[in-house]
N, C-alpha and C. Protein backbone atom coordinates (compact mmCIF):
# COMPACT_ATOMS: atom_id res chain seq x y z
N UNK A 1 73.73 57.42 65.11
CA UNK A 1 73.31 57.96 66.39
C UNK A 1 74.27 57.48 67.48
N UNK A 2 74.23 57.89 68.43
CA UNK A 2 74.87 57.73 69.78
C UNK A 2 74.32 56.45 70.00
N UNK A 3 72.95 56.19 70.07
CA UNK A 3 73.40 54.32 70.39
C UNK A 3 73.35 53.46 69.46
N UNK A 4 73.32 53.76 68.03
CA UNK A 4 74.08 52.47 67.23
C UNK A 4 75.79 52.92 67.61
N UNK A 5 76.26 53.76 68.20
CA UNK A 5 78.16 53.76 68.29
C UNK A 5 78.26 53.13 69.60
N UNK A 6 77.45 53.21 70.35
CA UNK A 6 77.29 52.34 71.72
C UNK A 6 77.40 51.18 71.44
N UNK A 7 76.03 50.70 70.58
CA UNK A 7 76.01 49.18 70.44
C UNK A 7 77.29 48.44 69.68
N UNK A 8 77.93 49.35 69.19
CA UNK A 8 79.16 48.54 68.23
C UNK A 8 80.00 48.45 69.05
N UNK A 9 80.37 49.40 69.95
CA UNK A 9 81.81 49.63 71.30
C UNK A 9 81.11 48.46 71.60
N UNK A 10 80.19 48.11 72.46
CA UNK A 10 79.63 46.64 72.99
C UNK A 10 80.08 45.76 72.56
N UNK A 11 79.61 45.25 71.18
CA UNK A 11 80.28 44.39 70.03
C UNK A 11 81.35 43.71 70.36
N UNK A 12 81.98 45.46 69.72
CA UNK A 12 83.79 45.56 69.99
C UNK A 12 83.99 44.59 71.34
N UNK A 13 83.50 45.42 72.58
CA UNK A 13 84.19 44.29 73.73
C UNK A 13 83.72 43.41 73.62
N UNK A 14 82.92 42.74 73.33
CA UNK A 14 82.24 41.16 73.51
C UNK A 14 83.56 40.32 73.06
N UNK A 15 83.90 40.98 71.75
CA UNK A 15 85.14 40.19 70.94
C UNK A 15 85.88 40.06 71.83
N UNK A 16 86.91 41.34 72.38
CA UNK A 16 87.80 41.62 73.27
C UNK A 16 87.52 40.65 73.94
N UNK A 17 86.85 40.64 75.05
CA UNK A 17 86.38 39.69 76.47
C UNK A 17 86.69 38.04 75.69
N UNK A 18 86.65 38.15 74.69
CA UNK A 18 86.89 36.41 73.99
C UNK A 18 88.53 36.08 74.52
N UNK A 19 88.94 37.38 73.98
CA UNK A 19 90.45 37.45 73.90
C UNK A 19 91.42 37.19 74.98
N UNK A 20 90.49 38.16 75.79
CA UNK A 20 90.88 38.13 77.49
C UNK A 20 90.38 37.37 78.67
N UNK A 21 89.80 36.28 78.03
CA UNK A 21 89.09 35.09 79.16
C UNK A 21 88.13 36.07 79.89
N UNK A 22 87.34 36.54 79.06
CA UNK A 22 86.10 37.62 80.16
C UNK A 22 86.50 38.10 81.39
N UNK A 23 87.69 38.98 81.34
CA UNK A 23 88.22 39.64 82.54
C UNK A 23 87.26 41.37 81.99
N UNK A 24 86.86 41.42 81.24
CA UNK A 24 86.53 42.68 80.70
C UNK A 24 84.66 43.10 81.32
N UNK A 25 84.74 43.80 82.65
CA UNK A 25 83.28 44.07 82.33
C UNK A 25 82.77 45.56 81.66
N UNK A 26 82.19 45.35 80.79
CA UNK A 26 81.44 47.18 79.88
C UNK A 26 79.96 47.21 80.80
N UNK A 27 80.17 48.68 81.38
CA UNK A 27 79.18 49.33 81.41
C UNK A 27 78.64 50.46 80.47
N UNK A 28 77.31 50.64 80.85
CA UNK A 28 76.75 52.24 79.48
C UNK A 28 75.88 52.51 80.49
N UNK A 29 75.75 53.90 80.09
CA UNK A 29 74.58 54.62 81.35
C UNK A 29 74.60 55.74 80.33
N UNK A 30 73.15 55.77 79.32
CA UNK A 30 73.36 56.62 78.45
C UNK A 30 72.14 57.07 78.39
N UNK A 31 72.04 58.50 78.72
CA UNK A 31 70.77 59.17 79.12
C UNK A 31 69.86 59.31 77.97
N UNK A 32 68.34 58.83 78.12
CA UNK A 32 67.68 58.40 76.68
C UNK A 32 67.79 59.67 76.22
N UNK A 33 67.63 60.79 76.43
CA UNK A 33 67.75 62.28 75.49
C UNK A 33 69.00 62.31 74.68
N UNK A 34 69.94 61.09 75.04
CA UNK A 34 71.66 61.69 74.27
C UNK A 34 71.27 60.05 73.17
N UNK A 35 70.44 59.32 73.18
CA UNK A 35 70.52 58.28 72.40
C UNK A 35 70.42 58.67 70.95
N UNK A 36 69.62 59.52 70.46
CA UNK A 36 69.50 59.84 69.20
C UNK A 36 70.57 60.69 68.36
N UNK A 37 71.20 61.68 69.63
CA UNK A 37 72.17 62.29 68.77
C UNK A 37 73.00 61.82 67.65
N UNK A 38 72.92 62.49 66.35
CA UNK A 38 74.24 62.21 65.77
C UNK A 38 75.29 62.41 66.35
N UNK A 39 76.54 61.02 65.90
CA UNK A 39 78.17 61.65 66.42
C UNK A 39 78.69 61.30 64.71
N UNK A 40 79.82 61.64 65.11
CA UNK A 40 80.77 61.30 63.91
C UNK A 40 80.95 59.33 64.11
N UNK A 41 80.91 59.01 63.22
CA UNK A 41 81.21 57.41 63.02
C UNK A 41 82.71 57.05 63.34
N UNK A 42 82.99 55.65 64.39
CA UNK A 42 83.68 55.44 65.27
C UNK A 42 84.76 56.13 65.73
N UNK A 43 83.65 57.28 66.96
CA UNK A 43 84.07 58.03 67.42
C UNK A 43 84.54 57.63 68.96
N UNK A 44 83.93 56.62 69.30
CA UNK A 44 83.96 55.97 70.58
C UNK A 44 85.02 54.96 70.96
N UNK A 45 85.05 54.05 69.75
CA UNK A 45 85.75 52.46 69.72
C UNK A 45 86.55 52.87 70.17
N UNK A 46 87.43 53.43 69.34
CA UNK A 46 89.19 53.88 69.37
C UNK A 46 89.58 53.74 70.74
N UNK A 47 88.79 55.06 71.13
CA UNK A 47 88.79 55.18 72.86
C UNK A 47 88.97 54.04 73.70
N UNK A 48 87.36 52.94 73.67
CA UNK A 48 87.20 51.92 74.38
C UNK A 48 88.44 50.80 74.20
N UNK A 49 88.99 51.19 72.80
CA UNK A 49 89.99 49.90 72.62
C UNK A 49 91.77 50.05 73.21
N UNK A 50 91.42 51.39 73.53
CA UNK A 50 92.69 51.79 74.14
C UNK A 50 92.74 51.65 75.34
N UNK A 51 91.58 52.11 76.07
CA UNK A 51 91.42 51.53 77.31
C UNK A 51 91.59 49.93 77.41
N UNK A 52 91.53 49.22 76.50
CA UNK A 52 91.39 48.10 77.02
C UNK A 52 93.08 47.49 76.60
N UNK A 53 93.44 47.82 75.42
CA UNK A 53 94.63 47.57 75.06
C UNK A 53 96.21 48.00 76.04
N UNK A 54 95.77 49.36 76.37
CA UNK A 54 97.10 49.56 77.35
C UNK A 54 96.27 49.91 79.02
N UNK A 55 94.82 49.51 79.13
CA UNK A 55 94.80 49.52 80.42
C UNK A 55 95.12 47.98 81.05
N UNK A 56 95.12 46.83 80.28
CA UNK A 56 94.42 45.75 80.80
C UNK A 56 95.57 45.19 81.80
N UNK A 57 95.14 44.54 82.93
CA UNK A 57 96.08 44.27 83.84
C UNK A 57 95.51 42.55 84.01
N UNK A 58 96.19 42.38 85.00
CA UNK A 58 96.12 40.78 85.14
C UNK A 58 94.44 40.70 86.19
N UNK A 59 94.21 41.95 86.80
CA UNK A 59 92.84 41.66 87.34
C UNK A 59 91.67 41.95 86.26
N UNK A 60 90.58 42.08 86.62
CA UNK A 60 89.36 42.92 85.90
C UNK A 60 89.90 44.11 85.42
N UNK A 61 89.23 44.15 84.43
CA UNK A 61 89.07 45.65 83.73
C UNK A 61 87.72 46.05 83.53
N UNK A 62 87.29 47.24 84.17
CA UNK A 62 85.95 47.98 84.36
C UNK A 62 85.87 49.21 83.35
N UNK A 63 85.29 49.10 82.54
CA UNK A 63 85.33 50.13 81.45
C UNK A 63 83.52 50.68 81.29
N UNK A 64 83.58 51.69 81.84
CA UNK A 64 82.17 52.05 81.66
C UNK A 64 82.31 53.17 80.99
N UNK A 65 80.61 53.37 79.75
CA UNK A 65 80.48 54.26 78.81
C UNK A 65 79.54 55.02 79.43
N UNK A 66 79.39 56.32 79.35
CA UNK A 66 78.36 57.45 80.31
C UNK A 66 77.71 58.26 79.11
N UNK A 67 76.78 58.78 78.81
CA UNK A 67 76.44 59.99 78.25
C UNK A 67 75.41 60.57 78.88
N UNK A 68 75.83 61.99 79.01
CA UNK A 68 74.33 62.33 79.60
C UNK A 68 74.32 64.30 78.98
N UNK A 69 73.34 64.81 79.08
CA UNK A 69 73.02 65.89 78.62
C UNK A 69 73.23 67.06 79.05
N UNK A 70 74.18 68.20 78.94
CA UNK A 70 74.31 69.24 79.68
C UNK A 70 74.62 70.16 78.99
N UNK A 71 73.45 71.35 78.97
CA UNK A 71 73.17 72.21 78.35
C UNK A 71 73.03 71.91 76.88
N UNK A 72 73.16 72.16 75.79
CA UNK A 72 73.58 71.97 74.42
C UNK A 72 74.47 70.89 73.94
N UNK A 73 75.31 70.69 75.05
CA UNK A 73 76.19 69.53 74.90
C UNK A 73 75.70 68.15 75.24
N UNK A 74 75.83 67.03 74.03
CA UNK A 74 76.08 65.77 75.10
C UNK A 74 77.34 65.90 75.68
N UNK A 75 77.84 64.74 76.64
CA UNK A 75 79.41 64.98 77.73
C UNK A 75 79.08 63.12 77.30
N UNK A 76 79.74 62.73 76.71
CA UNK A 76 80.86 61.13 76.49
C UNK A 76 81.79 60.81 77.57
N UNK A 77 81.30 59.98 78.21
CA UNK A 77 82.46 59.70 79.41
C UNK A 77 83.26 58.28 78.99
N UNK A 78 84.50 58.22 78.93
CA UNK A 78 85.06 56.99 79.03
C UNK A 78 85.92 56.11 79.88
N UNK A 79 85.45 55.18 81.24
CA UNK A 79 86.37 55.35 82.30
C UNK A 79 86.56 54.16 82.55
N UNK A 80 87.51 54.07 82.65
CA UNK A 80 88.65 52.46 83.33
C UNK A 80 89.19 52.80 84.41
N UNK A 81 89.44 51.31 84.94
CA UNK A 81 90.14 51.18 86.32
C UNK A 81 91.51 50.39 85.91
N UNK A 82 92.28 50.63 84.58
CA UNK A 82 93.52 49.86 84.10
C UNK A 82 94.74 50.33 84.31
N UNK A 83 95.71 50.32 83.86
CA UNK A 83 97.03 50.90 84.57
C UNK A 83 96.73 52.35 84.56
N UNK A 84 96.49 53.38 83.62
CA UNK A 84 96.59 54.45 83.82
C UNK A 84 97.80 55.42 83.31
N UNK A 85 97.94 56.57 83.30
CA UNK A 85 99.15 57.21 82.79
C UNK A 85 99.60 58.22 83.48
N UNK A 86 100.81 58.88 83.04
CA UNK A 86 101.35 59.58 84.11
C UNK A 86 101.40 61.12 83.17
N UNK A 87 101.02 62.61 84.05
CA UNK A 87 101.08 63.55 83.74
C UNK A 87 101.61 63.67 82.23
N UNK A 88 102.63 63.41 81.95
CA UNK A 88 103.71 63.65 80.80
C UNK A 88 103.51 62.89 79.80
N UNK A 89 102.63 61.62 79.88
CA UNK A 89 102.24 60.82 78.63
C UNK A 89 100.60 61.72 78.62
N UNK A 90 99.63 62.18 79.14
CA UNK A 90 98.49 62.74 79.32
C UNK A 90 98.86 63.83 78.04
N UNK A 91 99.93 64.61 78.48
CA UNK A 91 100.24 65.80 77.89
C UNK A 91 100.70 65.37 76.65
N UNK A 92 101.43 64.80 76.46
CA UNK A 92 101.78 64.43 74.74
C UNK A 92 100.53 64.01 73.93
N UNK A 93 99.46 62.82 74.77
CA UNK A 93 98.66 62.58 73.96
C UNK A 93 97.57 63.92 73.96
N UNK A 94 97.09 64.94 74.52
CA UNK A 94 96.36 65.85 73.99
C UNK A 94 97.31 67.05 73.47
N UNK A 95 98.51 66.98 73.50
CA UNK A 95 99.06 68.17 72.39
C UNK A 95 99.25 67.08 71.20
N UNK A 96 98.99 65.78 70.84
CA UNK A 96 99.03 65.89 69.70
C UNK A 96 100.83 65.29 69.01
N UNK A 97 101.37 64.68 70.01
CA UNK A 97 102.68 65.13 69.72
C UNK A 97 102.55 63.47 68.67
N UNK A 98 103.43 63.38 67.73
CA UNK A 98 103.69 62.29 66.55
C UNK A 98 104.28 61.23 67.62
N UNK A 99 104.10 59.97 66.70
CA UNK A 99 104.76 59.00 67.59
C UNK A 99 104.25 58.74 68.84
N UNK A 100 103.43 59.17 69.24
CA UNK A 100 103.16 59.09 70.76
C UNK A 100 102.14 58.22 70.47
N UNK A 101 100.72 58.96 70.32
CA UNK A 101 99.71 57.90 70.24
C UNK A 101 99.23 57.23 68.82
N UNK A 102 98.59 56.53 68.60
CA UNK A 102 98.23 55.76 67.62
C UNK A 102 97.19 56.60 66.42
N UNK A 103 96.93 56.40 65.42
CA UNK A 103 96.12 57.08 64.29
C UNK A 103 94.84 57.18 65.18
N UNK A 104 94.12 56.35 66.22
CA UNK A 104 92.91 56.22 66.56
C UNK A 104 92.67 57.57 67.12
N UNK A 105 93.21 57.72 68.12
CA UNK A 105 93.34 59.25 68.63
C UNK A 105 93.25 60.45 68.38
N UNK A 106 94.61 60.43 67.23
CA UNK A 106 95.26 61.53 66.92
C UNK A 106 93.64 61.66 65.66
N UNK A 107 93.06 60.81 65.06
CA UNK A 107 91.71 61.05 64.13
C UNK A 107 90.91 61.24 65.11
N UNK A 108 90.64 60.62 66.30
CA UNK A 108 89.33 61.50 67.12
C UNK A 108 89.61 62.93 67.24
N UNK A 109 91.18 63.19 67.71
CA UNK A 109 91.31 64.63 68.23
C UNK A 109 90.61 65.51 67.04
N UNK A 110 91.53 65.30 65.61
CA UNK A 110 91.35 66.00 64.41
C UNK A 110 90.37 66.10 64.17
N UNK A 111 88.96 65.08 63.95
CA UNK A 111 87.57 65.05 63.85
C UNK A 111 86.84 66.30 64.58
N UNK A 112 87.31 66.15 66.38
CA UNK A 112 86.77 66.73 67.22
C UNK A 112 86.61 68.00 66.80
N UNK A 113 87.92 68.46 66.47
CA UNK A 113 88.48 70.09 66.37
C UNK A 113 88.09 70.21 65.02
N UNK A 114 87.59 69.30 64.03
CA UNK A 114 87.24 70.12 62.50
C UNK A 114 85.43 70.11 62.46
N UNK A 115 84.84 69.18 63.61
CA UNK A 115 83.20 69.10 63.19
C UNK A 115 83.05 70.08 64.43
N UNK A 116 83.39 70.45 65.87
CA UNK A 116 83.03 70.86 66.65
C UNK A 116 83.99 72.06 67.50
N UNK A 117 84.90 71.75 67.10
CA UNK A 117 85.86 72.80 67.57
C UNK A 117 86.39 73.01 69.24
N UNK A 118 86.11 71.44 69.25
CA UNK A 118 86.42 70.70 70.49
C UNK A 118 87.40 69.98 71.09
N UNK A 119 87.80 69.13 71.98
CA UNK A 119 88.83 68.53 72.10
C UNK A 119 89.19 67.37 73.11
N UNK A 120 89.74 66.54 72.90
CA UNK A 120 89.77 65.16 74.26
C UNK A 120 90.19 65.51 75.38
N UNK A 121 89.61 65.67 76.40
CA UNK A 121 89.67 65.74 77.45
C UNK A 121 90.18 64.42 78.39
N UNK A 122 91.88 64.26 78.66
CA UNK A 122 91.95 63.33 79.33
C UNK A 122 92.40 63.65 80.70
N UNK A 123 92.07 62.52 81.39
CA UNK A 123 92.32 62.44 82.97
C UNK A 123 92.84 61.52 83.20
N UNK A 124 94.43 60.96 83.87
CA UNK A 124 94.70 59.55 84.42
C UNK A 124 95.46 59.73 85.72
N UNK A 125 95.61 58.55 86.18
CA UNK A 125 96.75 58.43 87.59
C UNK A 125 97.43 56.84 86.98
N UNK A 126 98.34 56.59 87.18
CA UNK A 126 99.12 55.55 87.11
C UNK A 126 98.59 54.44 88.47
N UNK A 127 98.22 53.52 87.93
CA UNK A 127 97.79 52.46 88.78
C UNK A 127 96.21 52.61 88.84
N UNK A 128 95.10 53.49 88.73
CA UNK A 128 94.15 54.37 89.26
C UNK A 128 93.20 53.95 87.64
N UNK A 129 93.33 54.18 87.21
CA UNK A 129 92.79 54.43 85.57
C UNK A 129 92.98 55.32 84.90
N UNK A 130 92.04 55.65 83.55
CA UNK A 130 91.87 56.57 82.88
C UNK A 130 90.69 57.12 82.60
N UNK A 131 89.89 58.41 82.85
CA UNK A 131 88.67 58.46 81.91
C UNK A 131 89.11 59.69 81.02
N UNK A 132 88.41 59.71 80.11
CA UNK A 132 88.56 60.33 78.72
C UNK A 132 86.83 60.76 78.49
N UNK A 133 87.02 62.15 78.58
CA UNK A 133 85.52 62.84 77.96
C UNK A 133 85.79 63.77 76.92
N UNK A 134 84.55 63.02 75.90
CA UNK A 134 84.16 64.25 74.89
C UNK A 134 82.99 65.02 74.74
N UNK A 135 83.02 66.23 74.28
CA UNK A 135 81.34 66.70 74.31
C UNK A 135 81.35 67.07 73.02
N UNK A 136 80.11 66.98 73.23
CA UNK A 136 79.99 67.03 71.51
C UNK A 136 78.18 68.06 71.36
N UNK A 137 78.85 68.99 70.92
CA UNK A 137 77.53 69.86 71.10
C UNK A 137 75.98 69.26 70.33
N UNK A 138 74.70 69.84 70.46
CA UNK A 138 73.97 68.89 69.80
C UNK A 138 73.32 70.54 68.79
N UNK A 139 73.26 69.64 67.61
CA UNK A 139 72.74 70.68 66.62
C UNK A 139 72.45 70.14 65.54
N UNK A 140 71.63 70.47 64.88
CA UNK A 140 70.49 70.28 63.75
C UNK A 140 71.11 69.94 62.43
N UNK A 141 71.95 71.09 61.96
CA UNK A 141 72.16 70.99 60.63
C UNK A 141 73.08 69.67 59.92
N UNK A 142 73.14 69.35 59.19
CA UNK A 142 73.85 67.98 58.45
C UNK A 142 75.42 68.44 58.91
N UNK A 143 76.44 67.61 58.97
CA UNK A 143 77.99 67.78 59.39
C UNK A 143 78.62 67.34 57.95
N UNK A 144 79.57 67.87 57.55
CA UNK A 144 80.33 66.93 56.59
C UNK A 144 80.84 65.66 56.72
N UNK A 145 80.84 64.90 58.20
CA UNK A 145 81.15 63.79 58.33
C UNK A 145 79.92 62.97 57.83
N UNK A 146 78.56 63.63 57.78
CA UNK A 146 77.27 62.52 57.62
C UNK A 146 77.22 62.63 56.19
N UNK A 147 78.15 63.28 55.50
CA UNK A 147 77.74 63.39 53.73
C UNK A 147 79.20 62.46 53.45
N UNK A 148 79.71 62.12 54.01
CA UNK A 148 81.09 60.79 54.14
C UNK A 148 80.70 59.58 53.17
């Protein structure tokens, strides 16, 4: 479900924050109707760990997790206040281009587009942050990722 992948991203940063002398604060604001959804299994981390890996700066890092319900869709929000990226790295990492981003990604994108026919939605400014949304429609029948 959507909040056992919550509770593990949590986890995940608790470790992190070890790493980084607790410069790391995680927020979640996850609307109880999106808690039960199935997602695909660590569909979230990747995300949160990238944010934290190439956002982290010498101040705080604010990384808050959002879900909330709109229409058929849950909407996954993922947003930092860490360095951020510039137009032309944005664009390589959602076309997908090799070499650019890491397996974590380039397997959310692929996941996205083979269970839902969807895709990462990123947003950054350099200096500003990054947030990163996915939606992920909500529907009944079993996925081939849950027979995994």
């Amino acid at each position: 479900s959507l909040l056992e992948e919550v509770d593990m991203v949590a986890a995940f940063v608790r470790i992190e924050n070890e790493r980084y002398d607790h410069r790391i604060v995680f927020e979640e604001n996850i609307e109880e109707e999106c808690k039960k959804v199935q997602i695909p299994p660590l569909l979230l981390q990747p995300i949160v760990e990238n944010a934290i890996k190439h956002g982290m700066t010498e101040e705080q890092l604010k990384v808050r997790l959002t879900a909330q319900k709109k229409g058929n869709k849950v909407v996954v929000e993922i947003r930092d206040n860490g360095k951020g990226m510039g137009m032309d790295q944005v664009h390589k990492i959602t076309s997908n281009q090799k070499g650019v981003t890491g397996v974590g990604l380039r397997n959310i994108s692929y996941r996205l587009k083979k269970c839902y026919k969807t895709a990462l939605n990123i947003e950054s400014s350099v200096g500003k942050g990054t947030i990163v949304r996915v939606e992920i429609p909500i529907r009944r029948e079993v996925k081939k990722w849950e027979r995994l």
